[in-house]
PDB file of N, CA and C in Angstrom:
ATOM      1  N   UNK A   1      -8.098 -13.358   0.147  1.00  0.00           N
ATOM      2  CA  UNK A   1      -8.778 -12.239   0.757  1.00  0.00           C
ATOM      3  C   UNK A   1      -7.783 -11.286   1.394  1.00  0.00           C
ATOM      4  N   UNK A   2      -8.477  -9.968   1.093  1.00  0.00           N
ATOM      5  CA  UNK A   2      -7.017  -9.112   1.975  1.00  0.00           C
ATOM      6  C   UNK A   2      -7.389  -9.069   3.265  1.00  0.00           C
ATOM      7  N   UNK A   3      -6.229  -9.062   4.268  1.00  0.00           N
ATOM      8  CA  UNK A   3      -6.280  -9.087   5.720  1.00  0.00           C
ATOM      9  C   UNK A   3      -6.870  -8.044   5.976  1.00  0.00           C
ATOM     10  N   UNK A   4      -6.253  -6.805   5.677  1.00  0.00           N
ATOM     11  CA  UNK A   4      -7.054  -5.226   6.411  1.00  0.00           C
ATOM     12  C   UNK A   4      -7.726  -4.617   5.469  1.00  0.00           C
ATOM     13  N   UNK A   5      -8.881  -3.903   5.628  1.00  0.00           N
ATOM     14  CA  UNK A   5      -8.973  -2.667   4.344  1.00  0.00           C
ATOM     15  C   UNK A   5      -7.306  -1.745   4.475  1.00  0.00           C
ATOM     16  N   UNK A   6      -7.602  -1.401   3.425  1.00  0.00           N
ATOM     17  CA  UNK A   6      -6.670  -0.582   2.796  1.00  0.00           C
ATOM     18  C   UNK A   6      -7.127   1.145   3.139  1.00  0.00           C
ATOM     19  N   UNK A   7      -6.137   1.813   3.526  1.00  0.00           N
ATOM     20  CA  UNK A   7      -4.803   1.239   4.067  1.00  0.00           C
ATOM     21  C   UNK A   7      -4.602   0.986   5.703  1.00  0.00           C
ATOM     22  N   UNK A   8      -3.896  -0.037   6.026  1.00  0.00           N
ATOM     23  CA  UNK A   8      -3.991   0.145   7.182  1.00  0.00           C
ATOM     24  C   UNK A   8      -2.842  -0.012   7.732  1.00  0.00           C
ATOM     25  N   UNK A   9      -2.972   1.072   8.704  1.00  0.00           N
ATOM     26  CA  UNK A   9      -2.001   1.497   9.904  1.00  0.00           C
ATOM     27  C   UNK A   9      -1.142   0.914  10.994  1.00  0.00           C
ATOM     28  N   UNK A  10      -0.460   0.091  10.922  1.00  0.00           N
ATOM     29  CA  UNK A  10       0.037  -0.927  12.111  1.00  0.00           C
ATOM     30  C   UNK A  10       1.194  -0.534  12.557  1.00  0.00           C
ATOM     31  N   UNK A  11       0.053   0.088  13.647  1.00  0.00           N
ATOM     32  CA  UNK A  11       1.330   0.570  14.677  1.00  0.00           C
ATOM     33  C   UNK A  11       2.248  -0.468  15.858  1.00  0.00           C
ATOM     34  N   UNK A  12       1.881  -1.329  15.700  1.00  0.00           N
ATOM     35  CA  UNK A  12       3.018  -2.481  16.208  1.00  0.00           C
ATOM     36  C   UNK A  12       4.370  -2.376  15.266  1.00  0.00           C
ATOM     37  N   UNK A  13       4.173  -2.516  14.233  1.00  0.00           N
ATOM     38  CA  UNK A  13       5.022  -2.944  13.568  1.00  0.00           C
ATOM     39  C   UNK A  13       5.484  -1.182  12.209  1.00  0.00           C
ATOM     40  N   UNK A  14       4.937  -0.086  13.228  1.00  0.00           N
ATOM     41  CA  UNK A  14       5.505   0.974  13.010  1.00  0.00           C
ATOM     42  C   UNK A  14       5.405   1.276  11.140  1.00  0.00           C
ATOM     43  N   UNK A  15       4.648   0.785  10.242  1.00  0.00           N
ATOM     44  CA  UNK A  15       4.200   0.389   9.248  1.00  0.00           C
ATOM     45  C   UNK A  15       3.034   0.920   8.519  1.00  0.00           C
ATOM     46  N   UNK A  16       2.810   1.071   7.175  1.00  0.00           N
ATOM     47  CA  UNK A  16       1.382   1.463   6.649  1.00  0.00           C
ATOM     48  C   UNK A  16       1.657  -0.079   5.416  1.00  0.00           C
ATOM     49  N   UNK A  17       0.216  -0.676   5.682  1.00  0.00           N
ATOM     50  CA  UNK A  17      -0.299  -1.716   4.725  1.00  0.00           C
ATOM     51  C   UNK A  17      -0.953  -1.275   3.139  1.00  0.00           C
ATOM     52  N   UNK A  18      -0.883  -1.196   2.412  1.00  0.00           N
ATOM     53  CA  UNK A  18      -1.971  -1.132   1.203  1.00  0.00           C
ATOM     54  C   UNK A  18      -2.072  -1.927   0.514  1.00  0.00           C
ATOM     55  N   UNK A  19      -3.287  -2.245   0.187  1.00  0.00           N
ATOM     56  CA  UNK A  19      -3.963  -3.338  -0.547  1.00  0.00           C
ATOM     57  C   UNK A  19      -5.241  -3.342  -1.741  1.00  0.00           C
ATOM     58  N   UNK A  20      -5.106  -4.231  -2.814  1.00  0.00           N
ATOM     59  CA  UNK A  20      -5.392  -3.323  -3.616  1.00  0.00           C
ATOM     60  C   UNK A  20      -6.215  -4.900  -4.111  1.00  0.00           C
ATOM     61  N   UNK A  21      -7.362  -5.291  -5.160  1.00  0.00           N
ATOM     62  CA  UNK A  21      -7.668  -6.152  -5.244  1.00  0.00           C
ATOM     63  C   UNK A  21      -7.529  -5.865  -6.864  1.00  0.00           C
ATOM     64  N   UNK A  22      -6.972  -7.229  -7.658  1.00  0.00           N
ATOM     65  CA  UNK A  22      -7.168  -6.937  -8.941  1.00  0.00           C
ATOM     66  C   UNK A  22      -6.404  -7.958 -10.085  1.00  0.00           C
ATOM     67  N   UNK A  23      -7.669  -8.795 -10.576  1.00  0.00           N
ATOM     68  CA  UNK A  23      -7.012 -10.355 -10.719  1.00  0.00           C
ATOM     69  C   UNK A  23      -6.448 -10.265 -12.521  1.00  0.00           C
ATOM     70  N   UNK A  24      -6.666  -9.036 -12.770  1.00  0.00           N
ATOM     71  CA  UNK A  24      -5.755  -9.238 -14.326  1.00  0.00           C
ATOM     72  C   UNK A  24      -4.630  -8.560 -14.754  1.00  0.00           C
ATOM     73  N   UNK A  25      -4.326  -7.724 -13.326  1.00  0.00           N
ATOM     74  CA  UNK A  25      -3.149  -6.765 -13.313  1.00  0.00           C
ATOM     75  C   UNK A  25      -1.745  -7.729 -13.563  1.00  0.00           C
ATOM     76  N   UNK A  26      -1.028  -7.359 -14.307  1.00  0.00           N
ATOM     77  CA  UNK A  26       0.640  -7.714 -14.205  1.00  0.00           C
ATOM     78  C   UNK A  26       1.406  -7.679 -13.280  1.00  0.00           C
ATOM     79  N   UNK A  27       1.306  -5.989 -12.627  1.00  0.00           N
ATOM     80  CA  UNK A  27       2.096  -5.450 -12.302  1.00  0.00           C
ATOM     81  C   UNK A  27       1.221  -4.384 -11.627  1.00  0.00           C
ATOM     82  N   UNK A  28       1.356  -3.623 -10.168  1.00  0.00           N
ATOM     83  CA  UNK A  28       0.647  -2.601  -9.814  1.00  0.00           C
ATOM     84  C   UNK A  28       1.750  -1.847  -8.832  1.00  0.00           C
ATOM     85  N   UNK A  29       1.784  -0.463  -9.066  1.00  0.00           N
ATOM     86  CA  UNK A  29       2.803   0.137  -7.979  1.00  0.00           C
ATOM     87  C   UNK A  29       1.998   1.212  -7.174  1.00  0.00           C
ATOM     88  N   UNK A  30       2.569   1.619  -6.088  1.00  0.00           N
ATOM     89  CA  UNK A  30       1.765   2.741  -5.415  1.00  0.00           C
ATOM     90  C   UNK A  30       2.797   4.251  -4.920  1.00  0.00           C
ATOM     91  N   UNK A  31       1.901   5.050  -5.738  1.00  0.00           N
ATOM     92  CA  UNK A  31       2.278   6.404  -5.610  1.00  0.00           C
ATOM     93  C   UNK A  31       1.654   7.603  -5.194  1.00  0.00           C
ATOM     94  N   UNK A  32       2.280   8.306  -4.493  1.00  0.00           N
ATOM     95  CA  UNK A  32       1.277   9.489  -3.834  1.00  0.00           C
ATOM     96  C   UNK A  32       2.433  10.664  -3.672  1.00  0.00           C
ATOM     97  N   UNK A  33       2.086  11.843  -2.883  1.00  0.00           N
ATOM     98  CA  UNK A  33       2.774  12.788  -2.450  1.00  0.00           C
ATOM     99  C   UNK A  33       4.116  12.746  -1.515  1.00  0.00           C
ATOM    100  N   UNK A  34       4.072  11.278  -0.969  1.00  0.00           N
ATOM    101  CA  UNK A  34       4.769  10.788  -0.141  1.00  0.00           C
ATOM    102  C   UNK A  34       6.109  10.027  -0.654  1.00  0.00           C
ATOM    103  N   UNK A  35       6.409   9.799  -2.158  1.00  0.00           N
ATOM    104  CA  UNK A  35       7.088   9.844  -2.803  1.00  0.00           C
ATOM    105  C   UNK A  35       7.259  11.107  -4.400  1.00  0.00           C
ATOM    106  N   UNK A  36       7.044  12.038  -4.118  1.00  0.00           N
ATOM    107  CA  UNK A  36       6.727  12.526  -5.040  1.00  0.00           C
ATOM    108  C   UNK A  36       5.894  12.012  -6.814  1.00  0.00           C
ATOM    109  N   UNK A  37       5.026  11.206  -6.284  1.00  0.00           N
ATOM    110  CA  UNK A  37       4.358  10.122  -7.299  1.00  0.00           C
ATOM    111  C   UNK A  37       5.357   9.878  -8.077  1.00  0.00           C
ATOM    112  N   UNK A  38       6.474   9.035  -7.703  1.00  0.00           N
ATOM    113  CA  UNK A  38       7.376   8.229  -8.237  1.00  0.00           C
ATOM    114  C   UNK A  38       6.661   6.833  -8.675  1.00  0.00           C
ATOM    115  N   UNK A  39       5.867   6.757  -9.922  1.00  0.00           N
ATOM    116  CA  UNK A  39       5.023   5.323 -10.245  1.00  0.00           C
ATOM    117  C   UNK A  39       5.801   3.893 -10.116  1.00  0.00           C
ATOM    118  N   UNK A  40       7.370   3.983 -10.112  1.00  0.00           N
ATOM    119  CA  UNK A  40       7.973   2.937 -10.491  1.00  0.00           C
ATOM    120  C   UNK A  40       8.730   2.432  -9.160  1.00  0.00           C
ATOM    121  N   UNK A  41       8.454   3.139  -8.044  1.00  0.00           N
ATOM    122  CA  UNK A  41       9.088   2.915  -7.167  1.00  0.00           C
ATOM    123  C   UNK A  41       8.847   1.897  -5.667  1.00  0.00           C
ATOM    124  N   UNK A  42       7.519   2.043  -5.850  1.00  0.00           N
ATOM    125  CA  UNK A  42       6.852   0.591  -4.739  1.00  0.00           C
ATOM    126  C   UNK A  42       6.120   0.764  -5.509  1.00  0.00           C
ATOM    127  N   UNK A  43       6.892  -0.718  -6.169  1.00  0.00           N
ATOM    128  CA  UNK A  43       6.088  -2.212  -6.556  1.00  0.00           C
ATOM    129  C   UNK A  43       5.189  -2.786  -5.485  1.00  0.00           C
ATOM    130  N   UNK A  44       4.439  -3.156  -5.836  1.00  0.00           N
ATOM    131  CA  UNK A  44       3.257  -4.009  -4.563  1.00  0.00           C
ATOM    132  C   UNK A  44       3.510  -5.511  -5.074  1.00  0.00           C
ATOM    133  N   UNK A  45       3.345  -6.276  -3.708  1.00  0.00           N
ATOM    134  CA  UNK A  45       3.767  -7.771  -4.163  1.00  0.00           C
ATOM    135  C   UNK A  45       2.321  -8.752  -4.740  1.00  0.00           C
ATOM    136  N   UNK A  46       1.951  -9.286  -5.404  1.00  0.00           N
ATOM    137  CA  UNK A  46       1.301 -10.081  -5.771  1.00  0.00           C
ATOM    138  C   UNK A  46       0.716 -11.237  -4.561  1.00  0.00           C
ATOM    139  N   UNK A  47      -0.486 -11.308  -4.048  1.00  0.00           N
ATOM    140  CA  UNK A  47      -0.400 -12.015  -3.423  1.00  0.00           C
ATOM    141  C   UNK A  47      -1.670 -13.294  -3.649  1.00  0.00           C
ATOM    142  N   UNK A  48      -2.480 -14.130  -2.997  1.00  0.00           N
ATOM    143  CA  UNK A  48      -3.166 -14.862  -3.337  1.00  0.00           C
ATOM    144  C   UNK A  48      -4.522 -14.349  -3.867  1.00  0.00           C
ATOM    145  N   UNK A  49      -5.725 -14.802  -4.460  1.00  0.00           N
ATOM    146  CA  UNK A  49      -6.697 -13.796  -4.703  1.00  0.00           C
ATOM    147  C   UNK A  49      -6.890 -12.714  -5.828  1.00  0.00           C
ATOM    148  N   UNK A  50      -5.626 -12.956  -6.175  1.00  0.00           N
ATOM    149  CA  UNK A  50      -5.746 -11.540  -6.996  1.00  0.00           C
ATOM    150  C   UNK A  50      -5.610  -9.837  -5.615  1.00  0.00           C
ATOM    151  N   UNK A  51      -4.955 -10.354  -4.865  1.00  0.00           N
ATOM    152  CA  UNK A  51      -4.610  -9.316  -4.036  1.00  0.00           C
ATOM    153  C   UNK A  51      -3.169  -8.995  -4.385  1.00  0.00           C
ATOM    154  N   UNK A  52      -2.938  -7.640  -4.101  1.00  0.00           N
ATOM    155  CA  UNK A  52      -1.630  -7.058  -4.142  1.00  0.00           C
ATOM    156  C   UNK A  52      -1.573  -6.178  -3.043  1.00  0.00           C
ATOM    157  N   UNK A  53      -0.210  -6.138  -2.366  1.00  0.00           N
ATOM    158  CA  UNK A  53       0.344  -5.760  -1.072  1.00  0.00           C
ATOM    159  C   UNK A  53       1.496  -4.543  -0.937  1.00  0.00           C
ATOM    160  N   UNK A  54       1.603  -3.901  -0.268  1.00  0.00           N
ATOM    161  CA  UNK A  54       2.921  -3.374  -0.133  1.00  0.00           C
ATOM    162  C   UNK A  54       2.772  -2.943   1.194  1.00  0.00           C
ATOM    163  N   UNK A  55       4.023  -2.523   1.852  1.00  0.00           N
ATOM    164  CA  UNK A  55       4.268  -2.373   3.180  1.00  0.00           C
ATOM    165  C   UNK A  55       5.113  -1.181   2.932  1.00  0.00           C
ATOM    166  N   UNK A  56       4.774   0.288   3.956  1.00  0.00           N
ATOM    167  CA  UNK A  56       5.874   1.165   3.559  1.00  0.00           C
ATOM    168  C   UNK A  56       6.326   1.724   5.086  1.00  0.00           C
ATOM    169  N   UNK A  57       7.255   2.382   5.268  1.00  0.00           N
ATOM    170  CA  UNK A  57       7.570   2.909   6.785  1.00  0.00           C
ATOM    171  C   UNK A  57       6.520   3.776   7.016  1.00  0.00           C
ATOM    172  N   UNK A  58       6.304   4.108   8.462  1.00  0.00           N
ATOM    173  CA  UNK A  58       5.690   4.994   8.805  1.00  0.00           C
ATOM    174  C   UNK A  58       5.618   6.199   8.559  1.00  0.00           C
ATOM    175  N   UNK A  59       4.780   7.105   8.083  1.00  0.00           N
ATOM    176  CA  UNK A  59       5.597   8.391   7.581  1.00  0.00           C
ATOM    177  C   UNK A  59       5.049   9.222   8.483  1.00  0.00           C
ATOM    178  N   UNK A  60       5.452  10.282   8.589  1.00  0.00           N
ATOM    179  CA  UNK A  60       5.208  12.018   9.836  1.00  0.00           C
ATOM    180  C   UNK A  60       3.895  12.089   9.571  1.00  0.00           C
ATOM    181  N   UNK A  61       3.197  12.994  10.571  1.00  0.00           N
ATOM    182  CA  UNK A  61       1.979  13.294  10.555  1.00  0.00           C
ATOM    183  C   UNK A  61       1.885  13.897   9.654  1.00  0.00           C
ATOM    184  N   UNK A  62       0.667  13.664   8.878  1.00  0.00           N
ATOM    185  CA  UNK A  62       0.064  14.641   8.000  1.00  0.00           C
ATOM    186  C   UNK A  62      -0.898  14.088   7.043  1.00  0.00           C
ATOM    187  N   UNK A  63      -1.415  14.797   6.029  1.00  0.00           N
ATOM    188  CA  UNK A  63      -2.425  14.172   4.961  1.00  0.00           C
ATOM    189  C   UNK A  63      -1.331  14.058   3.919  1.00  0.00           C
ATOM    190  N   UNK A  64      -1.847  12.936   3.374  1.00  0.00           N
ATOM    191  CA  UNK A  64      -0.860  12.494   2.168  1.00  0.00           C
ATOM    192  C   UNK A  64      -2.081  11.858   0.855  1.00  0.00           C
ATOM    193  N   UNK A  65      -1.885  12.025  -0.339  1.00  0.00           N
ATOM    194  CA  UNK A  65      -2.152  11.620  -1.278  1.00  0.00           C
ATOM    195  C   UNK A  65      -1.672  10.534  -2.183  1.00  0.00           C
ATOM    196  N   UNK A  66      -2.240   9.662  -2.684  1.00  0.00           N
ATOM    197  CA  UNK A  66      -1.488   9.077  -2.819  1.00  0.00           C
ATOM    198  C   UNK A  66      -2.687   7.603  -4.425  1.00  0.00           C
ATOM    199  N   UNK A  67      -1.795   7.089  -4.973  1.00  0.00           N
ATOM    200  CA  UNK A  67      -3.550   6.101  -5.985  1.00  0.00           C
ATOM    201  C   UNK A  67      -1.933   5.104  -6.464  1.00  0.00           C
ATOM    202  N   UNK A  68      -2.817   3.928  -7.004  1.00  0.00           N
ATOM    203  CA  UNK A  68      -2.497   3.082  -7.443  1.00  0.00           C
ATOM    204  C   UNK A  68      -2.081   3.369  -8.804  1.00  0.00           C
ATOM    205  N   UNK A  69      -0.765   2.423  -9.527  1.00  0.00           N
ATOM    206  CA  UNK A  69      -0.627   2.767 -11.065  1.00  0.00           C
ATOM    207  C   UNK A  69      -0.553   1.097 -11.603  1.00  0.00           C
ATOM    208  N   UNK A  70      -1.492   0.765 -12.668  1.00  0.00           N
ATOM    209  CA  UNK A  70      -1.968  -0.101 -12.957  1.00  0.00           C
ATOM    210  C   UNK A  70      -1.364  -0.808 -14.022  1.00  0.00           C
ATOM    211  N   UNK A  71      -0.148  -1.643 -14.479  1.00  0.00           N
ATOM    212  CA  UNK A  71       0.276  -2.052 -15.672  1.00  0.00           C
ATOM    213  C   UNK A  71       0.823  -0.861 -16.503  1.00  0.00           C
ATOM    214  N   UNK A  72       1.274   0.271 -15.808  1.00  0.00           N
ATOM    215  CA  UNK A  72       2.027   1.046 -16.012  1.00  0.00           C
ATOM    216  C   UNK A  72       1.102   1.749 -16.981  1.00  0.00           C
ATOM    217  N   UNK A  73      -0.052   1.841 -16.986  1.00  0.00           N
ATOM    218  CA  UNK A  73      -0.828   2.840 -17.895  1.00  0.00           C
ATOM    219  C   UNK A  73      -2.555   3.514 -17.256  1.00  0.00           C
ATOM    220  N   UNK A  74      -2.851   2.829 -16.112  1.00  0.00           N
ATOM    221  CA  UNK A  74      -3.927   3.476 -15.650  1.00  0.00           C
ATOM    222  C   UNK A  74      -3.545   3.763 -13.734  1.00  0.00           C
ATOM    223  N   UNK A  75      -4.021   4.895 -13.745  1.00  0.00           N
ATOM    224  CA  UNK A  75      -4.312   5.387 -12.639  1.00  0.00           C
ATOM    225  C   UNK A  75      -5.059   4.939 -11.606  1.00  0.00           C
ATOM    226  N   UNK A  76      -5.211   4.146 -10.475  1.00  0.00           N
ATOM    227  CA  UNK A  76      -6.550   3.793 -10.021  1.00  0.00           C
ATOM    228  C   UNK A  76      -6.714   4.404  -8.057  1.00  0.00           C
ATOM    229  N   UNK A  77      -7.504   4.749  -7.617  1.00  0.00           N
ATOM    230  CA  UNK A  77      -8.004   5.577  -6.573  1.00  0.00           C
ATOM    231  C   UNK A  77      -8.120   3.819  -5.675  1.00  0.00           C
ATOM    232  N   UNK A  78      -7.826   4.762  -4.483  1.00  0.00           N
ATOM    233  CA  UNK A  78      -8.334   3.063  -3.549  1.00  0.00           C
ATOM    234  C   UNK A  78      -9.466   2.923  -2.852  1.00  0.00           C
ATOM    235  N   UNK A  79     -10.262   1.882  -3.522  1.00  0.00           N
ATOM    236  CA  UNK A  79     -11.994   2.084  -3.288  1.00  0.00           C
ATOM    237  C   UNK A  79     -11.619   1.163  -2.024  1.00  0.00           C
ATOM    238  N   UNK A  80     -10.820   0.690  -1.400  1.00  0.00           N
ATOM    239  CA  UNK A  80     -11.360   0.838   0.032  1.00  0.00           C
ATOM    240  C   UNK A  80     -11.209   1.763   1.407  1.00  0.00           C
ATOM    241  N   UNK A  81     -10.987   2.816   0.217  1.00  0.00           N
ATOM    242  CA  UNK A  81     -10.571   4.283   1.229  1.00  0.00           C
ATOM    243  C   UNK A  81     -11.690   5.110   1.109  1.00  0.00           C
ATOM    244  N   UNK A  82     -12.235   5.438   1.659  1.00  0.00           N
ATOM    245  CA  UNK A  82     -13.672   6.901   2.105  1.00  0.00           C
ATOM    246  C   UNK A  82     -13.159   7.709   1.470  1.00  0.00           C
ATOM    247  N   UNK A  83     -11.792   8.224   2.258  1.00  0.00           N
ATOM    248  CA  UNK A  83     -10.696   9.639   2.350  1.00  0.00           C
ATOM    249  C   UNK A  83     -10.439   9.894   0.857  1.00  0.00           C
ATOM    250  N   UNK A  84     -10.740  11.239  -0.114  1.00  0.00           N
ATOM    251  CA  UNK A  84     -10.382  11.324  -0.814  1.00  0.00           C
ATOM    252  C   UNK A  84     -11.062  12.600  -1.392  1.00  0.00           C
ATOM    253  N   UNK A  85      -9.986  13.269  -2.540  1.00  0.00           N
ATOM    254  CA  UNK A  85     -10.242  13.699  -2.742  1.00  0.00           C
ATOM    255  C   UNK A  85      -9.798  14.546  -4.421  1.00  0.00           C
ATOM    256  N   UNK A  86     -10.951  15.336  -5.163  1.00  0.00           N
ATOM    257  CA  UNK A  86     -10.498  15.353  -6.639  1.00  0.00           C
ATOM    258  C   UNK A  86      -8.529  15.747  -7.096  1.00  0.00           C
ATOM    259  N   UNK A  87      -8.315  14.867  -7.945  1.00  0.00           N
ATOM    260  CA  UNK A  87      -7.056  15.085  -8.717  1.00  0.00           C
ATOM    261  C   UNK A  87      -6.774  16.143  -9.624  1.00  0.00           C
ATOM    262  N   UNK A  88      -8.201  16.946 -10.020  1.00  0.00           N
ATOM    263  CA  UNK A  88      -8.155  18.060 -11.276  1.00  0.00           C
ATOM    264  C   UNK A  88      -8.028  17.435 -12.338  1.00  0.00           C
ATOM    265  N   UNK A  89      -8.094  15.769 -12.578  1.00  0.00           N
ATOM    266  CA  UNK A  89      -7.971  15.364 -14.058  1.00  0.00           C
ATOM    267  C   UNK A  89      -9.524  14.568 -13.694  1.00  0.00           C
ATOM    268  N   UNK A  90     -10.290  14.975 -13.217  1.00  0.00           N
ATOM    269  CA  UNK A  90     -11.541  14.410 -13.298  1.00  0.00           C
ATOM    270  C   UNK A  90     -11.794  12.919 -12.740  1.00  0.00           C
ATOM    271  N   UNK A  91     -10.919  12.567 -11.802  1.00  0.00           N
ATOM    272  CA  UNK A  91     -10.852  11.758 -10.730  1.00  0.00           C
ATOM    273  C   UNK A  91     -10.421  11.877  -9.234  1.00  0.00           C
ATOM    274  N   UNK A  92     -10.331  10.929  -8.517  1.00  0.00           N
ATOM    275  CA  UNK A  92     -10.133  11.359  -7.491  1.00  0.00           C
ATOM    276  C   UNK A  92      -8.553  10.808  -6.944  1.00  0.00           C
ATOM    277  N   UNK A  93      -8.008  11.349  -6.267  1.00  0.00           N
ATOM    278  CA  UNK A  93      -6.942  10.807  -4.949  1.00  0.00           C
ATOM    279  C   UNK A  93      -7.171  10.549  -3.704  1.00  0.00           C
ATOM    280  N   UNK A  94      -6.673   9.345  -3.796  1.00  0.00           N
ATOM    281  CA  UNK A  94      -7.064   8.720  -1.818  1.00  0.00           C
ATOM    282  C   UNK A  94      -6.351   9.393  -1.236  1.00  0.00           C
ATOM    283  N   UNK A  95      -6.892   9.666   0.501  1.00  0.00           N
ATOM    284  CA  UNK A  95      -6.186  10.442   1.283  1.00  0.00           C
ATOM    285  C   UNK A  95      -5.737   9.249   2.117  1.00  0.00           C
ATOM    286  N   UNK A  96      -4.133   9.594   2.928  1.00  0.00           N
ATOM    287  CA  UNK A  96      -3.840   8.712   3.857  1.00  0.00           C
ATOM    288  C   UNK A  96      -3.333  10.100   4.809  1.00  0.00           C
ATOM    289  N   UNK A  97      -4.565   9.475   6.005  1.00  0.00           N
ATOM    290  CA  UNK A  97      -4.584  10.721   7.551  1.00  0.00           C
ATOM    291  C   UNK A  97      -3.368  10.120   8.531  1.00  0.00           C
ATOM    292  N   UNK A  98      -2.396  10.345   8.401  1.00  0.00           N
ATOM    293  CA  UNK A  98      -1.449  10.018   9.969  1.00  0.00           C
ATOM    294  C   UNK A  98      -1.539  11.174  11.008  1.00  0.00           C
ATOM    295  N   UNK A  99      -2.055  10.528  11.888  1.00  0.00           N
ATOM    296  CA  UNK A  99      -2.527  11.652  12.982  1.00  0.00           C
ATOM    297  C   UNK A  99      -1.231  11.348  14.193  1.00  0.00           C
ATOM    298  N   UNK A 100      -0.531  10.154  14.279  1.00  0.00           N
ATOM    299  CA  UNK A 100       0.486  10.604  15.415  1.00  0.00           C
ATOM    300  C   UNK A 100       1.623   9.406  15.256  1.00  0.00           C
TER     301      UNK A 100
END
């Protein structure tokens, strides 16, 4: 089971969580505006469940965009995010709000 919805914010540990559920994936990375959707660049770790994890630094205030890349061929939005909004390819992008 994943610990937080996705994504979550831990400001103890100065950190953003994402979590992604998905028991036939290989391989899943996460990309948004916040790396210039670099797909290959955070890997998410595999974890029990069919959960996958990644941990990234805190980033500056602002709205950021950002979706899952799936076995290196599908796109996927993070359904445990509200925040979001259309991509122009007839889906959507999750929003991640850092307010401070």
């Amino acid at each position: 089971m994943k610990q937080h919805a996705s994504p979550f914010i831990n400001k103890r540990k100065k950190a953003i969580e994402f979590y992604i559920q998905n028991t036939c994936a290989s391989h899943i990375s996460l990309a948004g505006t916040f790396n210039h959707w670099a797909h290959d660049a955070l890997q998410m770790e595999h974890k029990k469940n069919g959960v996958w994890k990644i941990t990234i630094p805190m980033l500056p205030k602002g709205t950021y965009q950002y979706k899952f890349f799936v076995d290196d061929k599908v796109w996927m939005e993070d359904v445990d995010n509200p925040h979001r909004q259309p991509d122009g390819l007839n889906g959507f992008n999750s929003l991640l709000l850092i307010e401070n």
